[in-house]
C-alpha atoms as a PDB file:
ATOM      1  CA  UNK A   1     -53.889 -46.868 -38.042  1.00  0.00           C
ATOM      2  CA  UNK A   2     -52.620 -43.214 -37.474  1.00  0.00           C
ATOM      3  CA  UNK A   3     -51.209 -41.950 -40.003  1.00  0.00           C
ATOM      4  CA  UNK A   4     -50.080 -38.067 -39.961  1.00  0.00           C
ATOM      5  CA  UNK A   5     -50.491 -37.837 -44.110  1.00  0.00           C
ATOM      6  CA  UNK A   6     -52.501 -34.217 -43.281  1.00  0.00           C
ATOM      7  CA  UNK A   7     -49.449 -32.992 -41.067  1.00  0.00           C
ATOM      8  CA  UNK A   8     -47.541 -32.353 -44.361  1.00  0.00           C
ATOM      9  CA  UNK A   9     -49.949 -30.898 -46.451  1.00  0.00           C
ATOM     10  CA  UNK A  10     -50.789 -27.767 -43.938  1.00  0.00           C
ATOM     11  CA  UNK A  11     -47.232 -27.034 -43.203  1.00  0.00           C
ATOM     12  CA  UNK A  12     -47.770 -26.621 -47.264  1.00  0.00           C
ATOM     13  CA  UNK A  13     -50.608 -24.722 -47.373  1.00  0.00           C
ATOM     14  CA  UNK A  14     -49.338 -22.584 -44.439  1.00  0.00           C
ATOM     15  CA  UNK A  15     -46.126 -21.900 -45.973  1.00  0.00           C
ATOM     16  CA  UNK A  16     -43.657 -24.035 -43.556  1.00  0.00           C
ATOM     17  CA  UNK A  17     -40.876 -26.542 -44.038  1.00  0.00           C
ATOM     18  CA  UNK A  18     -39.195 -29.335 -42.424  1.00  0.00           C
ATOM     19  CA  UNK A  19     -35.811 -26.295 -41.844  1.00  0.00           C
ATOM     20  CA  UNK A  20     -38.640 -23.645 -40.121  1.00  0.00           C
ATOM     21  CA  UNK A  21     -39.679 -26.472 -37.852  1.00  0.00           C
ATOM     22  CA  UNK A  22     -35.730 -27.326 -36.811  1.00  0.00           C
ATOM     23  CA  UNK A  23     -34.487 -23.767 -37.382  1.00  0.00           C
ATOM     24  CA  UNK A  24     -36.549 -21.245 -35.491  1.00  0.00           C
ATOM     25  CA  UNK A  25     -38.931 -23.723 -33.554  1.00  0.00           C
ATOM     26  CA  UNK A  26     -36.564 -26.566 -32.028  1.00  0.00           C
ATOM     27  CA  UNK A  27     -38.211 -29.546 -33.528  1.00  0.00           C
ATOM     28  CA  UNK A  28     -36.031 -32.053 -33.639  1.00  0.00           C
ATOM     29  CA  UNK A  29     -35.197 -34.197 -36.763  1.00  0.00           C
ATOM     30  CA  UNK A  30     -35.697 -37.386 -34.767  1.00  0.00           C
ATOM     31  CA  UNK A  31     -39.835 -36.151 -34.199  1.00  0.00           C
ATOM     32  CA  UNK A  32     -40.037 -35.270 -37.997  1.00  0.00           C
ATOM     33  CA  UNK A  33     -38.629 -39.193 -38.742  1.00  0.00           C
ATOM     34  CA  UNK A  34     -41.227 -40.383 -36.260  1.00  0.00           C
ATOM     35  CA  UNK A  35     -44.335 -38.392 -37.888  1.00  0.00           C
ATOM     36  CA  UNK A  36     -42.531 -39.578 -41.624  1.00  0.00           C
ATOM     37  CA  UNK A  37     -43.121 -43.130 -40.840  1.00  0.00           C
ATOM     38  CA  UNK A  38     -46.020 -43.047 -38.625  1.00  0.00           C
ATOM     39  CA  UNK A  39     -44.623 -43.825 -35.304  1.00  0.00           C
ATOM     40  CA  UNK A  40     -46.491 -42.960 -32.213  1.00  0.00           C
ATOM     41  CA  UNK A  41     -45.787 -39.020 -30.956  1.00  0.00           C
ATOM     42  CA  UNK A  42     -47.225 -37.774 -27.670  1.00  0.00           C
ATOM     43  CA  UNK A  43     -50.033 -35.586 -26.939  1.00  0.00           C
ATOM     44  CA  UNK A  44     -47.652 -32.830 -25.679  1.00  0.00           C
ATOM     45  CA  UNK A  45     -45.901 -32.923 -28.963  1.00  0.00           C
ATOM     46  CA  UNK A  46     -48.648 -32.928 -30.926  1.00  0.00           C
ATOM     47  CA  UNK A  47     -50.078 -29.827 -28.943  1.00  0.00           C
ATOM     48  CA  UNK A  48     -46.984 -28.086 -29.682  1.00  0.00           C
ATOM     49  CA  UNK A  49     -47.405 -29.045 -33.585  1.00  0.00           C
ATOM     50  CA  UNK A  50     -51.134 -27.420 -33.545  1.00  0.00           C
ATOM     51  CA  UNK A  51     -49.570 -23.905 -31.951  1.00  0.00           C
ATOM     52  CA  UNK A  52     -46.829 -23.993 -34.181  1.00  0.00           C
ATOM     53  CA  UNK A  53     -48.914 -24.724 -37.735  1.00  0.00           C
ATOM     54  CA  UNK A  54     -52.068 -22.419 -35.852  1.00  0.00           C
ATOM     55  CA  UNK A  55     -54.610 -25.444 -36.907  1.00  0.00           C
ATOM     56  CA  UNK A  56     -56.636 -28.629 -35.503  1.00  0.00           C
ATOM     57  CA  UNK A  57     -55.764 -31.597 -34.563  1.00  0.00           C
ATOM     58  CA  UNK A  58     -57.361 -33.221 -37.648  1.00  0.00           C
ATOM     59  CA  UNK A  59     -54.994 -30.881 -39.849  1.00  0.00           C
ATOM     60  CA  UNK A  60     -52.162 -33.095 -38.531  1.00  0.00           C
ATOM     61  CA  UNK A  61     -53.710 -36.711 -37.719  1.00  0.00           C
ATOM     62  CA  UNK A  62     -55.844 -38.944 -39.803  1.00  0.00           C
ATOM     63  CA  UNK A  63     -57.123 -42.112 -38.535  1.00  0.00           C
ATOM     64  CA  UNK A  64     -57.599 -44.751 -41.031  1.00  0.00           C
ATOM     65  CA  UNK A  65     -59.278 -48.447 -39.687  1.00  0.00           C
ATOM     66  CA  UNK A  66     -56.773 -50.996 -39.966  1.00  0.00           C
ATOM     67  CA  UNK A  67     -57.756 -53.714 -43.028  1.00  0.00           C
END
């Protein structure tokens, strides 16, 4: 399972919030429901995420083997 658990702790550590992302980088609320809940996001998208927060991709995805 994907789960995007990290993407919220390096917008912390990198001093963003949920408002910088809408504000002054267009996310859109709908994306930040998606990544809350774990729903699929594209590769585009989570490009964008990595130039935005300046980090990896494993900064903002964690996969975790399905039980």
């Amino acid at each position: 399972m994907i789960t995007y658990e990290p993407f919220y702790e390096t917008m912390k550590q990198k001093g963003f919030t949920t408002y910088m992302l809408i504000t002054q980088y267009n996310i859109s609320r709908s994306l930040l429901d998606r990544l809350r809940h774990n729903k699929p996001i594209t590769t585009v998208t989570l490009n964008d995420l990595c130039n935005i927060l300046d980090c990896r991709v494993e900064d903002i995805v964690l996969y975790r083997k399905d039980i």
